[in-house]
Every structure is written in structure tokens, then in C-alpha cells.
Protein backbone atom coordinates (compact mmCIF):
# COMPACT_ATOMS: atom_id res chain seq x y z
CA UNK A 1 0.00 0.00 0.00
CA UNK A 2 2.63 2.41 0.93
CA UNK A 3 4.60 1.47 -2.18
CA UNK A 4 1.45 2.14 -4.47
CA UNK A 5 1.13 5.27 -2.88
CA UNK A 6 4.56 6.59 -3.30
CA UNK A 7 4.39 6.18 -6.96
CA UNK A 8 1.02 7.84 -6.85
CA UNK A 9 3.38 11.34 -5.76
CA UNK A 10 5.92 10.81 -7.41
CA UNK A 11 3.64 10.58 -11.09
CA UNK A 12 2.07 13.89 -9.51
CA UNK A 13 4.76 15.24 -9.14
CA UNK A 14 5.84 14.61 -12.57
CA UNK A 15 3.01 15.79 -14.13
CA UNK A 16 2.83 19.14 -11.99
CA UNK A 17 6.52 19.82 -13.79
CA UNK A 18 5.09 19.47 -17.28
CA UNK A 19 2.51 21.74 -16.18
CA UNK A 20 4.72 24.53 -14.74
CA UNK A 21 7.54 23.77 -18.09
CA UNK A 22 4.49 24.33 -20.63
CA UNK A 23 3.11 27.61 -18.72
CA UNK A 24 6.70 29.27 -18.86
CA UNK A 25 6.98 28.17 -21.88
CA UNK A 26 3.65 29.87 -23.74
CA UNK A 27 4.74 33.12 -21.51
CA UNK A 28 8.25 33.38 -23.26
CA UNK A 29 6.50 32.71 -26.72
CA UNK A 30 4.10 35.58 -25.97
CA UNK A 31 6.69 37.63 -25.08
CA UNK A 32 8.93 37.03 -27.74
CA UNK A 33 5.79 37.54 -30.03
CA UNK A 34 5.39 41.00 -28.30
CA UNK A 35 9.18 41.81 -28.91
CA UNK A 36 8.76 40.99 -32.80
CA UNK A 37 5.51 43.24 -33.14
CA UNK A 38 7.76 46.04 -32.31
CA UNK A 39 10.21 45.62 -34.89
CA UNK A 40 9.37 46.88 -38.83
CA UNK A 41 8.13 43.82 -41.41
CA UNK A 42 10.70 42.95 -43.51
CA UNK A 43 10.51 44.22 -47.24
CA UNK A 44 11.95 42.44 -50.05
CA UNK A 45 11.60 45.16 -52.40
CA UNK A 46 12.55 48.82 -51.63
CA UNK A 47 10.73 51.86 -51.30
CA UNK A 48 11.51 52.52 -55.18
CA UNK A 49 10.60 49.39 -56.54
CA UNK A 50 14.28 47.62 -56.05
CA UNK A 51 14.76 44.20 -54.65
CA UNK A 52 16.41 44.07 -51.32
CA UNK A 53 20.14 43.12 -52.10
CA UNK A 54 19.47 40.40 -49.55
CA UNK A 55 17.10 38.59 -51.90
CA UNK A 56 18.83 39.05 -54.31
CA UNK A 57 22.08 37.44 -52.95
CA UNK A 58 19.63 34.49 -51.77
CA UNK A 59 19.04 33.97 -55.13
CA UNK A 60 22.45 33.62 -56.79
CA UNK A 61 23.21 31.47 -54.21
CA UNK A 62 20.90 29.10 -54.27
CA UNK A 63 21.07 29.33 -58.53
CA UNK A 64 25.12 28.51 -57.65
CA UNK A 65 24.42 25.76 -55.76
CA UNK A 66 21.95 24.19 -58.22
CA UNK A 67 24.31 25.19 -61.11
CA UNK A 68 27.14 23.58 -59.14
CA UNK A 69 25.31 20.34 -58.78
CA UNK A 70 24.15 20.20 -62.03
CA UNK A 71 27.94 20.44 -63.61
CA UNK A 72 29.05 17.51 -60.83
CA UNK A 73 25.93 15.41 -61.86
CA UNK A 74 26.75 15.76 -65.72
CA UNK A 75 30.46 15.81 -65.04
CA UNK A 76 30.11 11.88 -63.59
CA UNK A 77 28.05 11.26 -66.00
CA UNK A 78 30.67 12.29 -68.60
CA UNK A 79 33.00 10.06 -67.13
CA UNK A 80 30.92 7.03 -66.88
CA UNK A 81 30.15 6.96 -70.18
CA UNK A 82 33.27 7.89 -71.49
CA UNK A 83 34.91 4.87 -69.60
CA UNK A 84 32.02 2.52 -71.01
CA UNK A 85 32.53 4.20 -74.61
CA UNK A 86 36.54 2.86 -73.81
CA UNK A 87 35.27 -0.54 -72.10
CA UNK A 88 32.85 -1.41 -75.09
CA UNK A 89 35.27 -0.44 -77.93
CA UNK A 90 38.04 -2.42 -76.21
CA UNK A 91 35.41 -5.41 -75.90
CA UNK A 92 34.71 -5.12 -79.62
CA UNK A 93 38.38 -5.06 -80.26
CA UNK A 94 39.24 -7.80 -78.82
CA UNK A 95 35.66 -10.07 -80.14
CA UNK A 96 37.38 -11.20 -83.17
CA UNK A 97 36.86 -14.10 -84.86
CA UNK A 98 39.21 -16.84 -84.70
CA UNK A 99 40.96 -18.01 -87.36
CA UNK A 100 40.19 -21.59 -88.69
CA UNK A 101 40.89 -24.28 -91.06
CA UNK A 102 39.09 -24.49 -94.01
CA UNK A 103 36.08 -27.03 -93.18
CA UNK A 104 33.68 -28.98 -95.85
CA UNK A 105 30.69 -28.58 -93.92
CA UNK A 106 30.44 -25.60 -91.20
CA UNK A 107 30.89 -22.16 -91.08
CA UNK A 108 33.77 -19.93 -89.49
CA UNK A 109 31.05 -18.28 -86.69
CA UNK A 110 33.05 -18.60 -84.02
CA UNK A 111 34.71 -15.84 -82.41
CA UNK A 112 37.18 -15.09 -79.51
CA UNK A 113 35.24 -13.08 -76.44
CA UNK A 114 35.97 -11.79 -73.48
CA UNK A 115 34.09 -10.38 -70.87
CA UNK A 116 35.12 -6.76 -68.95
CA UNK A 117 35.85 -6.27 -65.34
CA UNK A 118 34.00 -2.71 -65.67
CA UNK A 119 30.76 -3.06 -64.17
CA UNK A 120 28.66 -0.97 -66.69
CA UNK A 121 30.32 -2.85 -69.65
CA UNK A 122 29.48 -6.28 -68.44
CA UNK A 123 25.79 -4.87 -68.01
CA UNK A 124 26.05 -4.25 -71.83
CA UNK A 125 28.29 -6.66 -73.19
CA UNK A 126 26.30 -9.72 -71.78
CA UNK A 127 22.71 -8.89 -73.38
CA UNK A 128 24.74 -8.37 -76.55
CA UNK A 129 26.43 -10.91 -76.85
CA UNK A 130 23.50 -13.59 -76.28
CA UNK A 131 20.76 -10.95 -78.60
CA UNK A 132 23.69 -11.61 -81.31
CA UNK A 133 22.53 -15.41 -81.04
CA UNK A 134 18.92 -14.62 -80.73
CA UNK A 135 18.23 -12.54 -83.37
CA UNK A 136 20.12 -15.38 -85.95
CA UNK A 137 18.48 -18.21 -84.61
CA UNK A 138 16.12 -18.69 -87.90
CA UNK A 139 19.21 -18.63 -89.69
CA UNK A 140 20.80 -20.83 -88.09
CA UNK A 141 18.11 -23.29 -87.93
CA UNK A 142 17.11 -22.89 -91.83
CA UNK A 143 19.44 -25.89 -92.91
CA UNK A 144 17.46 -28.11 -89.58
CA UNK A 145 16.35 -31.24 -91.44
CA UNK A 146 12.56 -30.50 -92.54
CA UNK A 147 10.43 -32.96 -90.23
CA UNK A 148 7.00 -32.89 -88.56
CA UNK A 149 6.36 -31.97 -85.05
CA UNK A 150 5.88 -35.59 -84.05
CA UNK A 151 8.50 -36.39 -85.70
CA UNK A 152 12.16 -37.45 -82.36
CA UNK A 153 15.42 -37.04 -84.07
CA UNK A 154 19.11 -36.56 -83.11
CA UNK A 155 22.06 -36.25 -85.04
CA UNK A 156 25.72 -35.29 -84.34
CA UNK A 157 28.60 -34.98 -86.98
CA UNK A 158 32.23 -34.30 -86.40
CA UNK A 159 34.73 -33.15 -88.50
CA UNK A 160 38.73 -32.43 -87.92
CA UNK A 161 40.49 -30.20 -89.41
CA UNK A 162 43.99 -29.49 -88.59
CA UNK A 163 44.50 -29.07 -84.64
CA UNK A 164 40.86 -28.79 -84.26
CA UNK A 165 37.86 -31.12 -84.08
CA UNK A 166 34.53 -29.12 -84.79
CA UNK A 167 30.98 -30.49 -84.23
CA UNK A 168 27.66 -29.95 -85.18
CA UNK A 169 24.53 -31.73 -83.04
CA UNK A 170 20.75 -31.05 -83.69
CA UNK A 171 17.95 -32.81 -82.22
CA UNK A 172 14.41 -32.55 -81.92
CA UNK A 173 11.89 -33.89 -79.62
CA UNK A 174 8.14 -33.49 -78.16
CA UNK A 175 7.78 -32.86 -74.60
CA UNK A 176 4.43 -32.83 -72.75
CA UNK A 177 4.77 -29.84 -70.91
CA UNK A 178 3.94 -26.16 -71.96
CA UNK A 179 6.40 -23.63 -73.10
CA UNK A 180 6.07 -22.23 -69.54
CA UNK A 181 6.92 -25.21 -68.44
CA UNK A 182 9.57 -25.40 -69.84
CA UNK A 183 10.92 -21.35 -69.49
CA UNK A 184 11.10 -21.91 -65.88
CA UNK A 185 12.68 -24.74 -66.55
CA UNK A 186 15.62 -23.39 -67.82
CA UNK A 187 15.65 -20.85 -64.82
CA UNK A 188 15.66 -23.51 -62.01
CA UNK A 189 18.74 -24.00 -60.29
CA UNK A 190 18.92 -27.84 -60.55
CA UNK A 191 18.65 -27.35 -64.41
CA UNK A 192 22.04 -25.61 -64.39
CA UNK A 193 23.88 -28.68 -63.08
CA UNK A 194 22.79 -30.46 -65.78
CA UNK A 195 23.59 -27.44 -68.18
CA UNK A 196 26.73 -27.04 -66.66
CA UNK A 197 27.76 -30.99 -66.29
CA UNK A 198 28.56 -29.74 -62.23
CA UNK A 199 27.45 -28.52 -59.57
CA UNK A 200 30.30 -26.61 -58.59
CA UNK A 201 29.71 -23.61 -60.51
CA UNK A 202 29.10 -19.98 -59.55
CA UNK A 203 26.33 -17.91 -61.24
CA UNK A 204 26.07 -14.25 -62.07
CA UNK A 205 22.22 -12.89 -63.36
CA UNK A 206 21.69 -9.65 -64.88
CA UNK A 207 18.19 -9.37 -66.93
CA UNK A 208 17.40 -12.09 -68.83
CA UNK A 209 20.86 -13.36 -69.01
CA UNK A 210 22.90 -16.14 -66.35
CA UNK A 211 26.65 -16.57 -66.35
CA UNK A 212 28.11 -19.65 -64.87
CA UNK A 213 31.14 -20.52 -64.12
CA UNK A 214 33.50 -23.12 -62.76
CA UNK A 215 34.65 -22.74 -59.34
CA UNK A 216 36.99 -25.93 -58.45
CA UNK A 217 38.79 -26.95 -61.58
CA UNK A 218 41.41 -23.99 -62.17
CA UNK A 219 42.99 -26.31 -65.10
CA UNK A 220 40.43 -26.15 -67.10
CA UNK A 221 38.29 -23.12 -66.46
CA UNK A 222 35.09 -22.75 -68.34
CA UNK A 223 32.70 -19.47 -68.55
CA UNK A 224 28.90 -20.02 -70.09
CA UNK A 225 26.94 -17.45 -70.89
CA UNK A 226 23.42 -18.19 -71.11
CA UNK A 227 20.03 -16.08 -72.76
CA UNK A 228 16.66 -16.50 -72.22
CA UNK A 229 13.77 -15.17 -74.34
CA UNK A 230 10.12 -15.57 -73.97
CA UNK A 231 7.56 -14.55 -76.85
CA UNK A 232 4.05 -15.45 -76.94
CA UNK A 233 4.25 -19.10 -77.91
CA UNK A 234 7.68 -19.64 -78.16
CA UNK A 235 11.11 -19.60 -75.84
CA UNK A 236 14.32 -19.36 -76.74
CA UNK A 237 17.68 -20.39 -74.79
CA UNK A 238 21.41 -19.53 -76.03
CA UNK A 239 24.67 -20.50 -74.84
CA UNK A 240 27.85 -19.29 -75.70
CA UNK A 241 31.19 -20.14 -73.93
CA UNK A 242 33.36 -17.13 -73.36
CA UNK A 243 36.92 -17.69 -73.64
CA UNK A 244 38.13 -14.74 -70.80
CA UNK A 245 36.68 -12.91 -67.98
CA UNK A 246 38.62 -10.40 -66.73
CA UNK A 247 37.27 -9.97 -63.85
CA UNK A 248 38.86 -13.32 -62.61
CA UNK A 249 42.53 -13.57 -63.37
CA UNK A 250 43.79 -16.26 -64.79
CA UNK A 251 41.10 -18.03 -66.10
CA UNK A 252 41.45 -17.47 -69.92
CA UNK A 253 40.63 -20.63 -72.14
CA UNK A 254 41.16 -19.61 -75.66
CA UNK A 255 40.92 -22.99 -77.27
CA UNK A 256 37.22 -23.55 -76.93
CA UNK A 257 34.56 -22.36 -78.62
CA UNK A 258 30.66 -23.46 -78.51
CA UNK A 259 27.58 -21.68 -79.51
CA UNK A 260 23.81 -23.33 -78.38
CA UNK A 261 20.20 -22.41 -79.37
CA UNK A 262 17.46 -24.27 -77.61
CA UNK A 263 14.46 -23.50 -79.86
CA UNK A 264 10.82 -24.52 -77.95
CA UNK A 265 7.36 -23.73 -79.52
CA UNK A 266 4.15 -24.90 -78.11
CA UNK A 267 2.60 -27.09 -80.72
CA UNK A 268 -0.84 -27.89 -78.66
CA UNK A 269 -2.42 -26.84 -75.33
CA UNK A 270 -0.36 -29.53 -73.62
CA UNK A 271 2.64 -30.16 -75.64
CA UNK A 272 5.60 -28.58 -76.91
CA UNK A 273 8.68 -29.04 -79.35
CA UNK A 274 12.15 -28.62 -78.47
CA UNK A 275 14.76 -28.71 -81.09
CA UNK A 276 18.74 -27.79 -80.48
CA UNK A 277 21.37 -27.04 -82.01
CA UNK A 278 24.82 -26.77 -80.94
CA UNK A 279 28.26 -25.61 -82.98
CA UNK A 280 30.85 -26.52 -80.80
CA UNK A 281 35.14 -26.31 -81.79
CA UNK A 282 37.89 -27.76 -79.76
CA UNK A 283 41.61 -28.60 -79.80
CA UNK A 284 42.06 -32.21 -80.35
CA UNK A 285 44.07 -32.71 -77.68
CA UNK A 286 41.51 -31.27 -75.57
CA UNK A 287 38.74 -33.28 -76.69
CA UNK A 288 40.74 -36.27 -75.75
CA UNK A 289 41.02 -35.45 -71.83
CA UNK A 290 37.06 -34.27 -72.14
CA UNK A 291 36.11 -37.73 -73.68
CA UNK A 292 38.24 -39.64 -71.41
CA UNK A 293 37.44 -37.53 -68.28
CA UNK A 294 33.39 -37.62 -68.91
CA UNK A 295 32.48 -40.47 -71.35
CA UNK A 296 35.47 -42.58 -70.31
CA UNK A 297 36.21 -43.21 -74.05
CA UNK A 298 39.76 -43.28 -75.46
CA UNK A 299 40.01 -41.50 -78.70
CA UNK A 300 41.77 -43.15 -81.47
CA UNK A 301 44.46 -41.21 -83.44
CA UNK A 302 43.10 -42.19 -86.51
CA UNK A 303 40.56 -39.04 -88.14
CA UNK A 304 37.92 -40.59 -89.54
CA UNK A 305 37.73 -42.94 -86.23
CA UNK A 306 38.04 -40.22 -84.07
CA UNK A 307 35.06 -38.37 -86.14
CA UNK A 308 33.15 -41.40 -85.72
CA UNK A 309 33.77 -42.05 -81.56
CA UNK A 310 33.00 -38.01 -81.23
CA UNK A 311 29.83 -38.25 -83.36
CA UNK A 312 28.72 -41.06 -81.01
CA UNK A 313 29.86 -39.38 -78.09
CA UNK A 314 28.27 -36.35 -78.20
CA UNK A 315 25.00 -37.77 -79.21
CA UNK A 316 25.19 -39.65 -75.32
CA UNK A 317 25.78 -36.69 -74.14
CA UNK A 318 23.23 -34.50 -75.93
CA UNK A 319 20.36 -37.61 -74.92
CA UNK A 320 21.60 -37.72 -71.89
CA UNK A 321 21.19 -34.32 -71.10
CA UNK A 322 17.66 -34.28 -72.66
CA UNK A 323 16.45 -36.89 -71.01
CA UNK A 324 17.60 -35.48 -67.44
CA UNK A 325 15.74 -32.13 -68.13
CA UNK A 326 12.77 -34.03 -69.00
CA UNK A 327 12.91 -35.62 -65.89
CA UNK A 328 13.70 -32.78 -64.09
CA UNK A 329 10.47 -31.07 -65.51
CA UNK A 330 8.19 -34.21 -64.93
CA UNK A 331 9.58 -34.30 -61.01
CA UNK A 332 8.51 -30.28 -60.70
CA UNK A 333 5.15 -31.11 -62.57
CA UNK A 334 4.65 -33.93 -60.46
């Protein structure tokens, strides 16, 4: 009781100090207010029409300071772009394409890239580079073997030609899923392990565009660069590998070269068709340690052998990697 009571006062008394702080405060505000009715109103402008130099001063200062920020703002902005205009034409300079035996049955398309360190520059270099691919997948796909939609097919070639061994792999197949489906698909993490062939990969997004790249193997480092594009009934993926990033030292492969199109159009209101194609160059040599490493084939030294084993090999690869998509899609349909 006593306790209650105690805090009882002491709240009083707290509230009687508000009270007395709030009263001397209105009487210095009306006294203040009483001071100020003495003194003249201000005038901006003069007695003969002038503005008060006061005002006017005001003014050019706060027009400097506007001015000032202005030229910084602009000034930044000059510099930004100039060291994009000097990133970009550097990254066009050095996008060449690479020279290349003479072949009986593909084109020289390939070309050495490599990716900036400049942030503002990868922003633009990346949507380029994959729209390049986009915007020529019809012609790419014009010499695709004329079939019907319900029509499965596969089909990989290889051909070498000096130090190199190029390849060229189409397919086609029917999926029952939509092209929806199948665009978030291609955005689902577990679809870039089997994209990638790993799961030890790191991934960079910007837009409509993923790069991965390898994280464990410094021997052999690989950078993908991957595209996505949605239209009304159709989706479009593109891979190209990039032979440098500069913004990781050290990790330049300049012996590989491989361009992708996935091509996917929904045929009915439950099924769609996927055809790929791939252009893909390597050094021999290389291709040897890839086919032993992953297919656990030795290569013979013979050409036309060696076309035949890489035809065959790729083909596994390109069903298997099919099929685990498919799977992949029936599991998250499921």
C-alpha cells in the first residue's frame, strides 16, 4: 500500500513539472511575439521598386548551388560513359573471330570473347552478346532437317580439321509440358547442373541473361553465358562459352569455342517441341582429356575414327542431357 502510494506522488509530481515547463513556456513565446511586433516587417523590395540586395544574394546562391550540382551530376556522368565508350570499344576489339581451317561442312562463326571487369560494360556486353545469337536463330536453324512436329530425331557430326575437331549436333523432340513449363525450366537451379555438367559452378544474373562458371577446376576453367527469351508461344535459350573474364585472373581458355540455341514452340495446349542445335570447336588434344574424363572413351588417333567415336559421343551426351531435363520437368510437374 505504501509502495502504491509513493508512486502515486511521485507521477504527480511529474506531471505538476510538465505543467509549470508548458506555462513558462507559452509566456516566453508571448513575449517574444510581443518583442517581434515592435520591430518593422521585412521588405523584399525597396521603397523605389528595387529588390532588397538580400534577396537578391539568396538567389544567386541558391542558382550557384543548383548550377554547381548540375555540372558535378553531368560531369560523372561524362565520365561514366566515357569509360564505357573505352570498355565497349576495347570489348569489340578484342571479339574477333578466330581463325580456322578451311572445313567442308560448317561455317567460321566462331569468335574469340571476353568479358570486362567494368561493371557498366558487363551490363552491356552480356545482353549483346547472347541478342547476337537470338536474333540469328532462324538462320541458323534454316538448314534443320525439314520434319514434322511428331516427328524425335538426333544427329551429331564431327569433322577435324587441322589441330581442331569441330561439331555440329541437332535434335528434336516433343515434350508434354507447356512452353512455360519449360521457361522456368531453364531458370531452375537444378537445371544448371545439368547445363553445366557440375554442380560446382558460380552464377552471375543480370536481366534475362545467367553466367556460370567453374569454381573448383582452375585447369580447365570454363565461362557459359546463357540467354533466355520468352515470346508469346515460343522460348528461346542460347549458350555461348566465353573464352576470358577479366574480372577473374587467370582463367582465360582460348581454345574452346561453342555456340547453343534451344528453340521450344508450343505445338498444342499440352505439348511442346524442343529442337537444339549446338556448334561446338575444340583442340584435339583437348577433346581427348574431355572424352576420357566424362564419357570414359579413349580417342583413337586415326581421323575418320576419331570423327566417328565423337559423333557417337556427343550424341550420349546431348540424350543424356535431354532426357535429365525431362525428368527434371516431370519431377517439378509432379
Amino acid at each position: 500500500m505504501a509502495q502504491r502510494q509513493y508512486f502515486r506522488c511521485k507521477q504527480r509530481e511529474y506531471r505538476h513539472r510538465l505543467k509549470c515547463k508548458r506555462s513558462n513556456l507559452l509566456q516566453e513565446l508571448a513575449y517574444l511575439q510581443g518583442v517581434l511586433s515592435n520591430f518593422p516587417p521585412a521588405r523584399h523590395i525597396s521603397e523605389d521598386g528595387m529588390l532588397s540586395w538580400k534577396v537578391i544574394a539568396w538567389v544567386l546562391k541558391e542558382a550557384r548551388r543548383d548550377s554547381k550540382d548540375e555540372y558535378n551530376h553531368l560531369q560523372d556522368l561524362v565520365d561514366t560513359n566515357t569509360s564505357l565508350i573505352y570498355e565497349m570499344t576495347r570489348f569489340l576489339q578484342v571479339c574477333q573471330p578466330r581463325p580456322m581451317t578451311s572445313l567442308a561442312s560448317m561455317q567460321p562463326i566462331h569468335q574469340y570473347v571476353t568479358l570486362m571487369a567494368n561493371g557498366n560494360a558487363r551490363v552491356q556486353a552480356k545482353p549483346w552478346l547472347v541478342q547476337q545469337l537470338y536474333h540469328n536463330t532462324d538462320r541458323f536453324f534454316h538448314n534443320f532437317p525439314a520434319l514434322s512436329i511428331s516427328e524425335e530425331f538426333i544427329d551429331c557430326t564431327a569433322e577435324c580439321a587441322g589441330p581442331w575437331v569441330h561439331t555440329v549436333d541437332a535434335c528434336q523432340f516433343a515434350w508434354p509440358h507447356t512452353v512455360g513449363d519449360i521457361k522456368k525450366l531453364f531458370a531452375h537451379p537444378h537445371s544448371q547442373e545439368i547445363i553445366c555438367l557440375t554442380d560446382e559452378y558460380d552464377l552471375e544474373r543480370d536481366g534475362n541473361t545467367l553466367l556460370a562458371r567453374g569454381i573448383i577446376d582452375q585447369k580447365y576453367p570454363w565461362h557459359l553465358l546463357q540467354g533466355h527469351f520468352y515470346e508469346a508461344d515460343r522460348f528461346i535459350a542460347v549458350h555461348r562459352s566465353l573464352n576470358n573474364d577479366e574480372a577473374f585472373q587467370g582463367r582465360e581458355d582460348p581454345n574452346i569455342h561453342d555456340i547453343e540455341w534451344v528453340d521450344v514452340r508450343q505445338i498444342s495446349s499440352t505439348h511442346s517441341i524442343v529442337r537444339v542445335l549446338v556448334h561446338r570447336s575444340m583442340l584435339l588434344e583437348d577433346m581427348e582429356i574431355f572424352a576420357k574424363d566424362v564419357g570414359k572413351i579413349t580417342l583413337s588417333k586415326d581421323k575418320k575414327t576419331m570423327e566417328q567415336q565423337v559423333s557417337s559421343f556427343d550424341k550420349k551426351m546431348m540424350w543424356d542431357c535431354l532426357q535429365k531435363m525431362k525428368n527434371l520437368l516431370a519431377t517439378r510437374s509432379a
